[in-house]
Structures are given as C-alpha cells and as structure tokens.
N, C-alpha and C. Protein backbone atom coordinates (compact mmCIF):
# COMPACT_ATOMS: atom_id res chain seq x y z
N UNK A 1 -88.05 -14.62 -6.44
CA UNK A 1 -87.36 -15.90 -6.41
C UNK A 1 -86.56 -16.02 -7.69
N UNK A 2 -85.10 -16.33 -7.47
CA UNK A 2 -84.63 -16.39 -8.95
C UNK A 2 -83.89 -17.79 -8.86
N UNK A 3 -83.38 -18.17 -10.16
CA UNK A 3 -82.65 -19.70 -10.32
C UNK A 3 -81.64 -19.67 -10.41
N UNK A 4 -80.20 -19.85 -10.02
CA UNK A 4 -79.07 -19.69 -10.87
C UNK A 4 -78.48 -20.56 -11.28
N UNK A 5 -77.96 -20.88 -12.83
CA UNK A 5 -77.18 -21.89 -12.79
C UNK A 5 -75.89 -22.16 -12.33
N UNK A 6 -75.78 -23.38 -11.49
CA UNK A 6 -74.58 -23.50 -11.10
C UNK A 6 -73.37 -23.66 -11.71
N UNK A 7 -73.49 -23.90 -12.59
CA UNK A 7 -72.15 -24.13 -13.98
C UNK A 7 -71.58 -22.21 -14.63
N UNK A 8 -72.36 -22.18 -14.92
CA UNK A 8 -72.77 -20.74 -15.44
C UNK A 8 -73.02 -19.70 -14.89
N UNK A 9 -73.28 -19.70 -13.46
CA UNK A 9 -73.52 -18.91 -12.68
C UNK A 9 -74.91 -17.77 -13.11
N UNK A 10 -75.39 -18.16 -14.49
CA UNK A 10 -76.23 -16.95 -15.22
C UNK A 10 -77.88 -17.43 -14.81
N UNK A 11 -78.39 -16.60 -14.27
CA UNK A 11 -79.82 -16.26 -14.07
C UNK A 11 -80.99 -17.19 -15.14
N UNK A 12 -81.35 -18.36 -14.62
CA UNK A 12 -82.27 -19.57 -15.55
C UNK A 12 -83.81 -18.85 -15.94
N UNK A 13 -83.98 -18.37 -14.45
CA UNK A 13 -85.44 -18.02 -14.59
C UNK A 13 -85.53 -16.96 -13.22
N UNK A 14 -86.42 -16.21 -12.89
CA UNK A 14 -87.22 -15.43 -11.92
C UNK A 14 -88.51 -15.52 -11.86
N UNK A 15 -88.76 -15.73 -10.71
CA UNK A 15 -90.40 -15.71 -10.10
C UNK A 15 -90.84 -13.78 -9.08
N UNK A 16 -91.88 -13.84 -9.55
CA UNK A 16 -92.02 -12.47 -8.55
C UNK A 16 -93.72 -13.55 -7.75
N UNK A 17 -93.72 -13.35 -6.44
CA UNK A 17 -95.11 -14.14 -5.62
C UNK A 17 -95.52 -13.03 -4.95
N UNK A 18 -94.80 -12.30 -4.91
CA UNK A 18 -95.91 -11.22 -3.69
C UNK A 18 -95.19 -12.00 -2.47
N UNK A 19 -95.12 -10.97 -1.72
CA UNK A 19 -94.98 -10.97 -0.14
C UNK A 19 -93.51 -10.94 -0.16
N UNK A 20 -92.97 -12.51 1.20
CA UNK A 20 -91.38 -12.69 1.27
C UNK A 20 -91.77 -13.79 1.89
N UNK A 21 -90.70 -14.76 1.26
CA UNK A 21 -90.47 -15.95 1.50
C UNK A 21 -90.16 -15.89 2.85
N UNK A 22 -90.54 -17.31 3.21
CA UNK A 22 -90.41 -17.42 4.88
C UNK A 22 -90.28 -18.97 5.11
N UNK A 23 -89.93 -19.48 4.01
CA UNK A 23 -89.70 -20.92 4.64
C UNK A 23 -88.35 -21.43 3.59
N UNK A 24 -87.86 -22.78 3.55
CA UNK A 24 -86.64 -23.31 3.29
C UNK A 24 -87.34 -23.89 1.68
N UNK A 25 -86.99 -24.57 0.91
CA UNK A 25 -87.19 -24.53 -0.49
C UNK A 25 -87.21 -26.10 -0.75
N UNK A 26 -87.87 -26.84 -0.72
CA UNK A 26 -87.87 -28.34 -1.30
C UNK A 26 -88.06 -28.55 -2.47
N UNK A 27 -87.69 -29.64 -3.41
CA UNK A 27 -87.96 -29.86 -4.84
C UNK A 27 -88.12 -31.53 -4.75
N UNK A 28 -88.95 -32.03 -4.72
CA UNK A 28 -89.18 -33.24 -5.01
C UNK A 28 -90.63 -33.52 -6.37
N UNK A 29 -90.64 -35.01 -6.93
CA UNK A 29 -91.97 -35.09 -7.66
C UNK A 29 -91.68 -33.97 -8.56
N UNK A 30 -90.95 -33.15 -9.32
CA UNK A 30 -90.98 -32.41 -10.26
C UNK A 30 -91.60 -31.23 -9.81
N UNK A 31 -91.20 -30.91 -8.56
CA UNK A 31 -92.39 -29.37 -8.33
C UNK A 31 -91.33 -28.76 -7.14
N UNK A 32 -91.08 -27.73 -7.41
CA UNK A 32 -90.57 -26.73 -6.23
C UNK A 32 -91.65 -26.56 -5.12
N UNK A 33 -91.68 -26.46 -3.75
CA UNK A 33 -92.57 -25.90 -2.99
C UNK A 33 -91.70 -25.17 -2.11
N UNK A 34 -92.25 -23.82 -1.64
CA UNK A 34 -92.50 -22.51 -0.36
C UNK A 34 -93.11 -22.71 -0.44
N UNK A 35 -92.96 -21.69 0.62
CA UNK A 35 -93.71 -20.53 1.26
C UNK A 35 -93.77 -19.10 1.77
N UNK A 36 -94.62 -18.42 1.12
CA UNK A 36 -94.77 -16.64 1.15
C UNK A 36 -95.81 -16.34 2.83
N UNK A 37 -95.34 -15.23 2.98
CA UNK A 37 -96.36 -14.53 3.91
C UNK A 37 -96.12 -13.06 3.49
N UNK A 38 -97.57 -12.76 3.52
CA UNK A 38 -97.44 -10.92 3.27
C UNK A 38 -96.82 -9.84 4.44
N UNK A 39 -96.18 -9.14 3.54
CA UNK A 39 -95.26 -8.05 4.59
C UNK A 39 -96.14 -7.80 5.50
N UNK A 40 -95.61 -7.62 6.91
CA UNK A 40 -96.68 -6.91 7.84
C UNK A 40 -96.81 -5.56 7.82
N UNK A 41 -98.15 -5.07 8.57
CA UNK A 41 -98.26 -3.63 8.48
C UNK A 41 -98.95 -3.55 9.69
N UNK A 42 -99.85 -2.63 9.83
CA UNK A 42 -100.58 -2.07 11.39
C UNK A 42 -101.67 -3.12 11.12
N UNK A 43 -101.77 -3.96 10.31
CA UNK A 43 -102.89 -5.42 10.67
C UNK A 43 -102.19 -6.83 10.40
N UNK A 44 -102.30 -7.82 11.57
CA UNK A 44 -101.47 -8.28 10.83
C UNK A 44 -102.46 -9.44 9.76
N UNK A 45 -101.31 -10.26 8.81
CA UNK A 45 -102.53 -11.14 7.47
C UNK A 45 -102.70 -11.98 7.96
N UNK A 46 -104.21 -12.64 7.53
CA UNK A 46 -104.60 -13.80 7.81
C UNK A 46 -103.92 -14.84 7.33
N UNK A 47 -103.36 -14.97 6.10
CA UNK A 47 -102.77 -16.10 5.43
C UNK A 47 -101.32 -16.06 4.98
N UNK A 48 -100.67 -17.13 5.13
CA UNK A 48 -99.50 -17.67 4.50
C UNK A 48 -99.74 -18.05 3.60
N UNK A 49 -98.59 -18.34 2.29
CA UNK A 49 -99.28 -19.32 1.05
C UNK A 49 -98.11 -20.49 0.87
N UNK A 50 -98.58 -21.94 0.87
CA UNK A 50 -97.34 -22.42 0.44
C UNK A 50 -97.37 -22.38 -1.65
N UNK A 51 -96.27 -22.07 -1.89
CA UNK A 51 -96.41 -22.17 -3.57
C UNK A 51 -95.46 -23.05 -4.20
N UNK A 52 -96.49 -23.85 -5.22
CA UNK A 52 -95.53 -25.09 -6.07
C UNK A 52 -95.40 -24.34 -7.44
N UNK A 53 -94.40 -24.48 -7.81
CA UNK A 53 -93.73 -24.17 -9.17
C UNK A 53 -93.32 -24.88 -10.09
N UNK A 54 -92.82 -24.77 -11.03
CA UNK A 54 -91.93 -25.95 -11.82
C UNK A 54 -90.92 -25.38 -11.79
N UNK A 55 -90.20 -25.81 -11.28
CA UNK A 55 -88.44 -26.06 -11.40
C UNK A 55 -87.69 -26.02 -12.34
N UNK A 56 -88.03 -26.32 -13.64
CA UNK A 56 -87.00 -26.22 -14.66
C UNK A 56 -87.58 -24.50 -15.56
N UNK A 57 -88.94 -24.35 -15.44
CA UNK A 57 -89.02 -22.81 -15.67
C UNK A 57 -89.31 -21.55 -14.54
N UNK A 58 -89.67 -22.05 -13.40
CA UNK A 58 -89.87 -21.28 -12.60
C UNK A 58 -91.50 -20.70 -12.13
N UNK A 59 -92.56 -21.69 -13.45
CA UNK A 59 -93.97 -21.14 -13.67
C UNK A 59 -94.79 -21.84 -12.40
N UNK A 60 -95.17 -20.41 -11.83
CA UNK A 60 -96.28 -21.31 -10.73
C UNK A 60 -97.16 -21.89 -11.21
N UNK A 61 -97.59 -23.24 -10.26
CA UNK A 61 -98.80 -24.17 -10.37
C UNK A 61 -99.59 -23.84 -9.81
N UNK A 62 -99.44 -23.45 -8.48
CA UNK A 62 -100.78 -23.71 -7.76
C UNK A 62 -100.79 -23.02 -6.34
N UNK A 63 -101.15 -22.26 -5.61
CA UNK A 63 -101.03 -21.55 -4.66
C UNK A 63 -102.10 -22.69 -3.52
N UNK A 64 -101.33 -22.35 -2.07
CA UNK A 64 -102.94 -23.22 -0.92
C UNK A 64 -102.77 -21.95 -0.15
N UNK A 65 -103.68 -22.12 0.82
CA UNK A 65 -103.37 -21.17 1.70
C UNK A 65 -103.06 -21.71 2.90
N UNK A 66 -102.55 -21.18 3.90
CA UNK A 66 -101.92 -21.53 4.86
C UNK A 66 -102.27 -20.60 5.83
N UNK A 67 -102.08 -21.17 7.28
CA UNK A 67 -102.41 -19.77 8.67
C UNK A 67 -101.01 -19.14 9.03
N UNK A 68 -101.40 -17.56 8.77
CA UNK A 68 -100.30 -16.95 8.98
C UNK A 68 -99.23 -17.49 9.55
N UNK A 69 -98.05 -17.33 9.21
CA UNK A 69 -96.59 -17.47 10.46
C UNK A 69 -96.09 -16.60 9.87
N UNK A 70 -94.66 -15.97 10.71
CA UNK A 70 -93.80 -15.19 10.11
C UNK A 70 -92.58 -16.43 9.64
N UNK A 71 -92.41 -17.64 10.02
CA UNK A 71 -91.42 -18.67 9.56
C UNK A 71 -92.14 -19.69 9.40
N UNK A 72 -92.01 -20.17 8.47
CA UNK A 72 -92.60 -21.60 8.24
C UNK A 72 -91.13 -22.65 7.54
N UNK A 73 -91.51 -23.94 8.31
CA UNK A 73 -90.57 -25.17 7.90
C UNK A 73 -91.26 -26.02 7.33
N UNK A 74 -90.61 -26.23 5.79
CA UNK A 74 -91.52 -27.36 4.72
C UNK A 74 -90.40 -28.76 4.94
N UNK A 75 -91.46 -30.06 4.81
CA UNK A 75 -90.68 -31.41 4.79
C UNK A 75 -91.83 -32.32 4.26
N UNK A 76 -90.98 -33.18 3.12
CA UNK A 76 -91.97 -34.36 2.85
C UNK A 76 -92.23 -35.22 3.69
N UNK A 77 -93.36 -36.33 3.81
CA UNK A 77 -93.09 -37.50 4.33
C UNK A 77 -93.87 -38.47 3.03
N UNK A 78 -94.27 -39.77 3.36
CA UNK A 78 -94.07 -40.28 2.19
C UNK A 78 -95.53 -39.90 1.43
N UNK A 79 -96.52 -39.34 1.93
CA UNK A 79 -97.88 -38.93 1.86
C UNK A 79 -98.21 -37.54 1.51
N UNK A 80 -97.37 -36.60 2.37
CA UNK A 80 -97.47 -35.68 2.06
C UNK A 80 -96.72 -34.29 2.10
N UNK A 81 -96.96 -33.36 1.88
CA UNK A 81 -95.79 -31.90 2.19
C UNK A 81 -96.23 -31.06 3.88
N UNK A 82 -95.51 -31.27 4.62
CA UNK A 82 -95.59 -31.23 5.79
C UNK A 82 -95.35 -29.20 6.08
N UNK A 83 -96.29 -28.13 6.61
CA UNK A 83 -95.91 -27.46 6.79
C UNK A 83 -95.83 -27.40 8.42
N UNK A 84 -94.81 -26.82 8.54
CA UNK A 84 -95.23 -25.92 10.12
C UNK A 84 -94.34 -24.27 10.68
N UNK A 85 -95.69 -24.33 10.87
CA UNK A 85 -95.58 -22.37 11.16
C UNK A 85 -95.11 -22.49 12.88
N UNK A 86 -94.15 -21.42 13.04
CA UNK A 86 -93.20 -21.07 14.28
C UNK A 86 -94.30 -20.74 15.50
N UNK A 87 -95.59 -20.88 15.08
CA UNK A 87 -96.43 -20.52 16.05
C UNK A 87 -97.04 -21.63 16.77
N UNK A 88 -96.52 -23.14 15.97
CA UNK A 88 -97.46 -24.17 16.20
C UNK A 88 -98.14 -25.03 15.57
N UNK A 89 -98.48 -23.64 14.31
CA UNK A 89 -99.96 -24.65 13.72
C UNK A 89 -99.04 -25.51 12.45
N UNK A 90 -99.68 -26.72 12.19
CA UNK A 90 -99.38 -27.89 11.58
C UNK A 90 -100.19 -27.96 10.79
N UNK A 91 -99.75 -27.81 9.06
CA UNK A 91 -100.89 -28.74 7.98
C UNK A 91 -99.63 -29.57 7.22
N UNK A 92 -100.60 -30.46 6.82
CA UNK A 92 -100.23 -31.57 5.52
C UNK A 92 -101.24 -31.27 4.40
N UNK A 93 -100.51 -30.96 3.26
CA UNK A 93 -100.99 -31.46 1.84
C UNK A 93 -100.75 -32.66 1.26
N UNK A 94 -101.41 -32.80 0.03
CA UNK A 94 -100.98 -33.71 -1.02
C UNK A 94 -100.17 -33.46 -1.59
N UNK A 95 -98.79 -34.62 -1.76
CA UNK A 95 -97.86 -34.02 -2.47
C UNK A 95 -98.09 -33.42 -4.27
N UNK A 96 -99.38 -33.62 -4.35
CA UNK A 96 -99.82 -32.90 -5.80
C UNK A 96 -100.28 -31.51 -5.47
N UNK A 97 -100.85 -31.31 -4.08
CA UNK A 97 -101.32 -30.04 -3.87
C UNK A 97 -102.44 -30.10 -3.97
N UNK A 98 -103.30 -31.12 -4.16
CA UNK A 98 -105.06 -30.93 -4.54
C UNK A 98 -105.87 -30.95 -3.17
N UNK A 99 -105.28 -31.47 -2.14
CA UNK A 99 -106.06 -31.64 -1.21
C UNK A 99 -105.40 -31.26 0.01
N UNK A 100 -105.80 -30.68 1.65
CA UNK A 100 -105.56 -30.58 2.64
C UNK A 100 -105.71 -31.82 3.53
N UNK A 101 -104.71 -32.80 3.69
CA UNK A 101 -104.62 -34.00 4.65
C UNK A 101 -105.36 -34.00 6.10
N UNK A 102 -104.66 -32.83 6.58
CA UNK A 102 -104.99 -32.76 7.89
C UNK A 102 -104.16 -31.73 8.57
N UNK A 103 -104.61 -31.16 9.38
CA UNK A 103 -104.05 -29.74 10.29
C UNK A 103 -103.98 -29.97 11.65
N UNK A 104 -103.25 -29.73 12.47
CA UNK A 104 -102.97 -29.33 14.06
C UNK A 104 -103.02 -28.23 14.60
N UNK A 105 -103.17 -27.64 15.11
CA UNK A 105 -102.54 -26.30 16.34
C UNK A 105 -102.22 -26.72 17.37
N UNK A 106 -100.90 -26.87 17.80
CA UNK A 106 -100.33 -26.90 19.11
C UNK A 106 -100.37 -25.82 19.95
N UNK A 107 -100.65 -24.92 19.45
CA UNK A 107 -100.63 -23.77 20.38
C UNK A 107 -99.76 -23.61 21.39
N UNK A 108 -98.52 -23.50 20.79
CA UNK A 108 -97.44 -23.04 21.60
C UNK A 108 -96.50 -22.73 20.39
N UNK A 109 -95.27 -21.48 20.61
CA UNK A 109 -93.94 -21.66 19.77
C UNK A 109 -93.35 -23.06 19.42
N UNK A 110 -92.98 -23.15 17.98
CA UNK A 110 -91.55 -24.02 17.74
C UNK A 110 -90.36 -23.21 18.33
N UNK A 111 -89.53 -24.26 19.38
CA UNK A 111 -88.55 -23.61 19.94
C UNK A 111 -87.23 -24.02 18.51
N UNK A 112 -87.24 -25.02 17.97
CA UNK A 112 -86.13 -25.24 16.75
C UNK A 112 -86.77 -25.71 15.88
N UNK A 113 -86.21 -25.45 14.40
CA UNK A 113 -86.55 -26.51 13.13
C UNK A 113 -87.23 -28.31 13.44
N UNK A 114 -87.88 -28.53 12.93
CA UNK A 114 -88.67 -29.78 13.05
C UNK A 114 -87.92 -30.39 12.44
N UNK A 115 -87.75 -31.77 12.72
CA UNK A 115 -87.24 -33.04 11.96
C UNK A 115 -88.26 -33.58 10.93
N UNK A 116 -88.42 -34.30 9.68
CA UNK A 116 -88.90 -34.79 9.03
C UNK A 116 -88.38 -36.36 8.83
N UNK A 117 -89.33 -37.16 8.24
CA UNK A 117 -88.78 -38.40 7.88
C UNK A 117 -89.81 -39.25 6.73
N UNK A 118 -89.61 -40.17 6.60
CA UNK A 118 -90.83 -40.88 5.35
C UNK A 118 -92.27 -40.93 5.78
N UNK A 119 -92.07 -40.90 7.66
CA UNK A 119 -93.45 -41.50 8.10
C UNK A 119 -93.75 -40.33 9.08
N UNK A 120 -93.02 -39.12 9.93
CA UNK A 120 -93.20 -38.75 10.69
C UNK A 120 -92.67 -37.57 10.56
N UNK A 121 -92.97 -36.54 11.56
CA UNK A 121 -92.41 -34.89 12.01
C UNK A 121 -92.19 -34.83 13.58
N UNK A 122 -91.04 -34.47 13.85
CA UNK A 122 -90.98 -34.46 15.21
C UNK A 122 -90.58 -32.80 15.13
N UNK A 123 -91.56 -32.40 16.28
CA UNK A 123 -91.42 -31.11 16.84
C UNK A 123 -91.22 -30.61 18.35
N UNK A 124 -90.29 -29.80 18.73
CA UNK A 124 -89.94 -29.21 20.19
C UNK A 124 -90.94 -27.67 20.21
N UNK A 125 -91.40 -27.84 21.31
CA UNK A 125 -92.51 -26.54 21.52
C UNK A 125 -91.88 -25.60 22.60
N UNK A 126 -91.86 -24.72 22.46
CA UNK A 126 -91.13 -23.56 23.73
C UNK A 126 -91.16 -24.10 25.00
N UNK A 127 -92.20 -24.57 25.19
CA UNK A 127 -92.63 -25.22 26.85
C UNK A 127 -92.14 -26.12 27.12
N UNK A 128 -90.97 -26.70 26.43
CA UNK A 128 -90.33 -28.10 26.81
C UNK A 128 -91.17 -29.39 26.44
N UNK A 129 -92.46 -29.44 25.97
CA UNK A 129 -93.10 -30.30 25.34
C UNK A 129 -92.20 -31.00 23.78
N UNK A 130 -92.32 -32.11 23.35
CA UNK A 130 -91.35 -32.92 22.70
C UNK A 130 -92.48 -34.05 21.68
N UNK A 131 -92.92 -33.77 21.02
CA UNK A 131 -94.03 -34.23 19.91
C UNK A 131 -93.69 -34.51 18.23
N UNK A 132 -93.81 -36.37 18.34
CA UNK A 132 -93.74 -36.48 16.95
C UNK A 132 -95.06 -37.04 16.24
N UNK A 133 -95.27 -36.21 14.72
CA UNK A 133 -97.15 -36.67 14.44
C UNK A 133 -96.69 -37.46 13.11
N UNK A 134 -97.57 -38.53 13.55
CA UNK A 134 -97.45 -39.04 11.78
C UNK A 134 -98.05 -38.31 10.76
N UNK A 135 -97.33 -38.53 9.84
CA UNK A 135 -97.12 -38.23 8.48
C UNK A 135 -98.50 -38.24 7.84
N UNK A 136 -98.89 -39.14 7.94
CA UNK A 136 -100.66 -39.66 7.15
C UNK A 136 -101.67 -39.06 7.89
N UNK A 137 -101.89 -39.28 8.98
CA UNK A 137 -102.89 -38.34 9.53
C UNK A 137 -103.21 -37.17 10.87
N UNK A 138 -101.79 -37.12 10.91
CA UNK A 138 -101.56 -36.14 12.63
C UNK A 138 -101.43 -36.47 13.53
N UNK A 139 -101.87 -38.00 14.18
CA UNK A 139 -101.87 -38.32 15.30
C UNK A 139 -100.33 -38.33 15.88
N UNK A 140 -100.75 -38.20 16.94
CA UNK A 140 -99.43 -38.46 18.00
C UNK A 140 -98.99 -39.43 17.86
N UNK A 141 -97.73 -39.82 17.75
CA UNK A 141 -96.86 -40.87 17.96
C UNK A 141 -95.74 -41.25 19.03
N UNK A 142 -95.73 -40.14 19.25
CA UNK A 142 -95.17 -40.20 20.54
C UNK A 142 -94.84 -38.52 21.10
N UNK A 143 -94.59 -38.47 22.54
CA UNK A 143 -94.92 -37.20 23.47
C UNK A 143 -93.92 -37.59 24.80
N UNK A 144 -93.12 -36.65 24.67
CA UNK A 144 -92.46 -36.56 26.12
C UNK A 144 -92.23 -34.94 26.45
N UNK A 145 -91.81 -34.61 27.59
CA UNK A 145 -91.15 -33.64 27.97
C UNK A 145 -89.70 -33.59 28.55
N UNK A 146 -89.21 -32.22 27.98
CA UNK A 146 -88.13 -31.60 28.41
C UNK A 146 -87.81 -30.43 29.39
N UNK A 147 -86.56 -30.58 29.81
CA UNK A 147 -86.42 -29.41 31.31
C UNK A 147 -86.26 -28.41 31.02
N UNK A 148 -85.46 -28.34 29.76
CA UNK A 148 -84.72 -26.93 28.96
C UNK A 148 -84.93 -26.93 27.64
N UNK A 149 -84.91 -25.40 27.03
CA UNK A 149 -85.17 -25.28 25.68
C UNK A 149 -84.23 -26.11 24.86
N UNK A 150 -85.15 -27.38 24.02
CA UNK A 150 -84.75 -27.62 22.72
C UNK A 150 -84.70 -27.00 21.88
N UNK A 151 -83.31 -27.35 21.22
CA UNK A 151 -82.91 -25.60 20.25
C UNK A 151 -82.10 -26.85 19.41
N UNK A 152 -82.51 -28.16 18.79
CA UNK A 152 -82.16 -29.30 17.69
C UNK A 152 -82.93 -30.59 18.22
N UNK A 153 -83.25 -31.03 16.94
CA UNK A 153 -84.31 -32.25 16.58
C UNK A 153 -83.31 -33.06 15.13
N UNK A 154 -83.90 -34.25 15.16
CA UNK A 154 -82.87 -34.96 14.24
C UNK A 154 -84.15 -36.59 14.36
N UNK A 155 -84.23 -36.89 13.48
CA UNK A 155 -84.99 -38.09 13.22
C UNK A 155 -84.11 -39.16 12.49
N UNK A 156 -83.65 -40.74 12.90
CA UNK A 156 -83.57 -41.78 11.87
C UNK A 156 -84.36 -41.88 11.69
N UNK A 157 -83.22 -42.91 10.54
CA UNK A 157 -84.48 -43.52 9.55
C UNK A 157 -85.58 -44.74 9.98
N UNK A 158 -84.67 -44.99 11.56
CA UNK A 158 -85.37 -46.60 12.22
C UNK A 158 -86.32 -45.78 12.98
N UNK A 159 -86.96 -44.17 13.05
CA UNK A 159 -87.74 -43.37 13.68
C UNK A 159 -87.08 -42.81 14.98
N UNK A 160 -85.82 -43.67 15.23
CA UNK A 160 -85.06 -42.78 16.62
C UNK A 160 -85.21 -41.36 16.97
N UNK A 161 -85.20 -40.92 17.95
CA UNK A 161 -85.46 -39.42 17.98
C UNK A 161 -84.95 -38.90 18.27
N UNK A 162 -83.57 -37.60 17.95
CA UNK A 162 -82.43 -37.14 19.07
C UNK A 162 -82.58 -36.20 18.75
N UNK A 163 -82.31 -35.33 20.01
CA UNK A 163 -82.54 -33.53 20.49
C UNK A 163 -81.48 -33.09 20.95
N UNK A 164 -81.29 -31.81 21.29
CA UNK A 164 -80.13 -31.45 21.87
C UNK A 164 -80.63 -30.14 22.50
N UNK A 165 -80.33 -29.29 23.47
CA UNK A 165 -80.87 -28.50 24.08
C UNK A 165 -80.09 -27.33 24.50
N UNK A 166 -80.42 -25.48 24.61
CA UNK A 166 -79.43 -24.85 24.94
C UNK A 166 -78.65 -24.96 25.89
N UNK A 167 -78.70 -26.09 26.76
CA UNK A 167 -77.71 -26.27 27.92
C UNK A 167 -76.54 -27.53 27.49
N UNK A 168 -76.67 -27.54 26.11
CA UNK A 168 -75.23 -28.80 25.94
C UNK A 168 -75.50 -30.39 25.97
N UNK A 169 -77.18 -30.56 26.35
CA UNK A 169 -77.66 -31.93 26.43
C UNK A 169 -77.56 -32.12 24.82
N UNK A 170 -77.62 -33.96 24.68
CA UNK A 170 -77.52 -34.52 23.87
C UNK A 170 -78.51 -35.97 24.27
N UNK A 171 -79.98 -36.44 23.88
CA UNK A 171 -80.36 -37.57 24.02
C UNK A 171 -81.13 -38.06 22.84
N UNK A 172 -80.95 -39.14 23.18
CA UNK A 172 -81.32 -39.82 22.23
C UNK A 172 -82.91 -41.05 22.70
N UNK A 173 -83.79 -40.67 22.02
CA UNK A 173 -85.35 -41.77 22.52
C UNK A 173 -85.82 -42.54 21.78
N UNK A 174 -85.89 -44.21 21.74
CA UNK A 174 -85.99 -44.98 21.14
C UNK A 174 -87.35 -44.93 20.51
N UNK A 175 -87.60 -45.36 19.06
CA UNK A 175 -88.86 -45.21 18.19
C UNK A 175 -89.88 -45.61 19.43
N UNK A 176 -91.14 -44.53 19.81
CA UNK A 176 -92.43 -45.66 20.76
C UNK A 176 -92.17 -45.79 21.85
N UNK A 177 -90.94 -45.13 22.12
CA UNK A 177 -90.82 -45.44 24.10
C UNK A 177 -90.56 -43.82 24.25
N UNK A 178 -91.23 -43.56 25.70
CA UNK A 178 -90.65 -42.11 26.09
C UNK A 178 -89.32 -42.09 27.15
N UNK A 179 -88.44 -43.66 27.53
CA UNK A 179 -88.10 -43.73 28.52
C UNK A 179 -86.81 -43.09 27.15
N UNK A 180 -85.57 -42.93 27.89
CA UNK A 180 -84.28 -42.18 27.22
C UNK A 180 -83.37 -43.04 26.66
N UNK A 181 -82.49 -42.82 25.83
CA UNK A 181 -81.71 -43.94 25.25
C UNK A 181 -80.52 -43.93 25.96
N UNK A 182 -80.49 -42.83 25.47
CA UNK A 182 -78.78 -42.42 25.86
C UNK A 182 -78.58 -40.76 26.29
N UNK A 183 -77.68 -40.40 26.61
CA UNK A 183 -77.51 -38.72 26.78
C UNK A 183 -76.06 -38.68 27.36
N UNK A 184 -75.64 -37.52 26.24
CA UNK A 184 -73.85 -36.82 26.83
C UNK A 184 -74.35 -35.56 26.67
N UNK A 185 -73.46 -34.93 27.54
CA UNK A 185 -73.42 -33.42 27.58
C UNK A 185 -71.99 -32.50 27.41
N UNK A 186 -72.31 -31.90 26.29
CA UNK A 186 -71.08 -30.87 25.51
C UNK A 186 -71.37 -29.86 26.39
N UNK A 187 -70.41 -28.85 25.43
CA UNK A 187 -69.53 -27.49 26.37
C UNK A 187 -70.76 -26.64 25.66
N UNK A 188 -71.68 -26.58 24.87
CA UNK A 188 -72.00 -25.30 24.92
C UNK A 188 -73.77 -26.05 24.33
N UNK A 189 -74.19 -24.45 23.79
CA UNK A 189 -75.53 -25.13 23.69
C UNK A 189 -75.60 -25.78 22.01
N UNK A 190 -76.39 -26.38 21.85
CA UNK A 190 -76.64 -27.91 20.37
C UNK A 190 -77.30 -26.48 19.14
N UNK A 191 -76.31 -26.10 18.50
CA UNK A 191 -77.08 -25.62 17.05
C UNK A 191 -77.83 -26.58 16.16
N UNK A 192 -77.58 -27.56 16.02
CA UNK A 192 -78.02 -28.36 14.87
C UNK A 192 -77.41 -29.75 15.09
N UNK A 193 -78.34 -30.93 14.50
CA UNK A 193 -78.25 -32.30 14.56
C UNK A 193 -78.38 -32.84 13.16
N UNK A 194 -77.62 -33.42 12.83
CA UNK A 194 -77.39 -33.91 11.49
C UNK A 194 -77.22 -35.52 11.56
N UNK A 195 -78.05 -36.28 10.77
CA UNK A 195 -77.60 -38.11 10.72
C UNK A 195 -76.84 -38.30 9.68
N UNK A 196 -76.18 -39.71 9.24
CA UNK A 196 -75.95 -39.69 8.29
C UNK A 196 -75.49 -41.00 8.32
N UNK A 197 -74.98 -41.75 6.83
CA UNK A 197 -75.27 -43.14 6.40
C UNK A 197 -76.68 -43.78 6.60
N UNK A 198 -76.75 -44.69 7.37
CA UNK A 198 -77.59 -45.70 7.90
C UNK A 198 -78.63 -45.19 9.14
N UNK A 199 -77.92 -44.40 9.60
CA UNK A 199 -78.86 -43.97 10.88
C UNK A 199 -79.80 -43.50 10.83
C-alpha cells in the first residue's frame, strides 16, 4: 500500500500487509480501513483481515479478522464499519475496531456493490433477493425481490432505495414499503447509481 502526494506527486509513506488488497479504501475518524485476503493456493484461507492504519504515516493499528472473500466492500454507518464479502457474509465493527457488532451470512453472492448510509446497507444477492440491514444491529429493514440481476444499488439520505438491473430497469422503493416508487427503463444494462445534493 503506498501514499502519494497529490501536490508533489512524491511517495508520503508505504505499507507492506501481506496478502492483496481486496476491498475499496475509507478514511474516516483519523484511521484508514481495508481489507487483505491471502493469495490463494491448492487450500483455500480461512480469513480475510480488515486493517486500520493511520493515514498521515501509514503505521498499522490494529488488524480483525474477517471470513474469507476474494472481494470485500467497506462502508461506514453511524455506529459502525460495515464489511461485506462477495459471498454474502456481513460483519460490523466498531468504528475504533475494539469490538465485533454483529455478523450475517446471507448465503448467497453479492450480485453489485452495496449501498451504505448513516443508518443502513442495502444489498442485491444473485437470486434476485433485495435486502437492507441496519447499521446498529443487522436486522432487516426491509426485503423485496427482483426478476433480473441487480448489477446497482444507491441509498438516500431520506433511506429511499434505487437499483438498476442488467436489463436497463431503473426503480426506485420508498424508505419501509416494498410496494415500488417509480421505474424507467434505459437502452442498456445500469453500471452504477450515484445521488447527489439533497437526495
């Protein structure tokens, strides 16, 4: 893992963790967090690690362990550091790292990147299943299904929920209801869902 400055373009700091990164890079609260998984070989590893660092030198804090994935997606909510592995399984830490909140296994693939928000994670599962867990302790918050692979998730900030799917769908599901908000359908299939201002 290395730093670069953006002004300067010159090398701040380097980290060496073992393995290869496998997840996206957050910095909040003064602490960098990943996540590593060890190279595979003819077994595969039991553990993922998510790792917090400091940011302005690069010195690890504190290693957890985590259940294998080959991809993992990190997101805060206001409680805690939200992981989830491409296989399903779901933990929350403390955003200090001292403690394990609470864990899931869905037992099924993430078909796209999870949405995050202050209070919640919404996740699409290969099977067309459509699941958002709160933030604080896992529970379901809401559960619907889909016809076709969700391949984009997107959360407001009022908890709205909008997906988009490889067939060009676009809907949108009001915070707590599974009935539909709205839905248009584009020319090709939804890479990515992005909010922005107020929404």
């Amino acid at each position: 893992l290395r730093a670069i400055d953006s002004t300067t373009g010159l090398t701040k700091w380097s980290a060496e963790l073992g393995g290869q990164v496998v997840s996206n890079i957050i910095v909040a609260n003064s602490k960098l967090y990943l996540a590593t998984s060890p190279i595979e070989s003819d077994k595969v590893p039991e553990n993922s690690y998510m790792r917090i660092l400091n940011p302005a030198s690069g010195i690890p804090d504190r290693s957890i362990e985590l259940p294998f994935s080959k991809q993992i997606y990190l997101g805060l909510t206001d409680d805690s550091v939200v992981s989830v592995g491409d296989g399903g399984l779901v933990v929350a830490v403390s955003q200090n790292a001292s403690d394990t909140l609470w864990s899931q296994s869905l037992n099924v693939r993430v078909s796209a990147p999870p949405a995050f928000s202050s209070a919640s994670v919404a996740i699409s599962l290969s099977d067309g299943r459509l699941m958002v867990l709160s933030g604080s302790d896992g529970s379901t918050i809401f559960f619907s299904s889909w016809k076709y692979k969700i391949s984009a998730v997107a959360l407001s900030k009022s908890q709205a929920l909008v997906i988009g799917d490889d067939r060009g769908n676009v809907a949108k599901f009001s915070s707590g209801k599974k009935e539909r908000g709205w839905k248009f359908k584009s020319g090709a299939a939804i890479a990515s869902i992005s909010r922005s201002g107020e929404y």
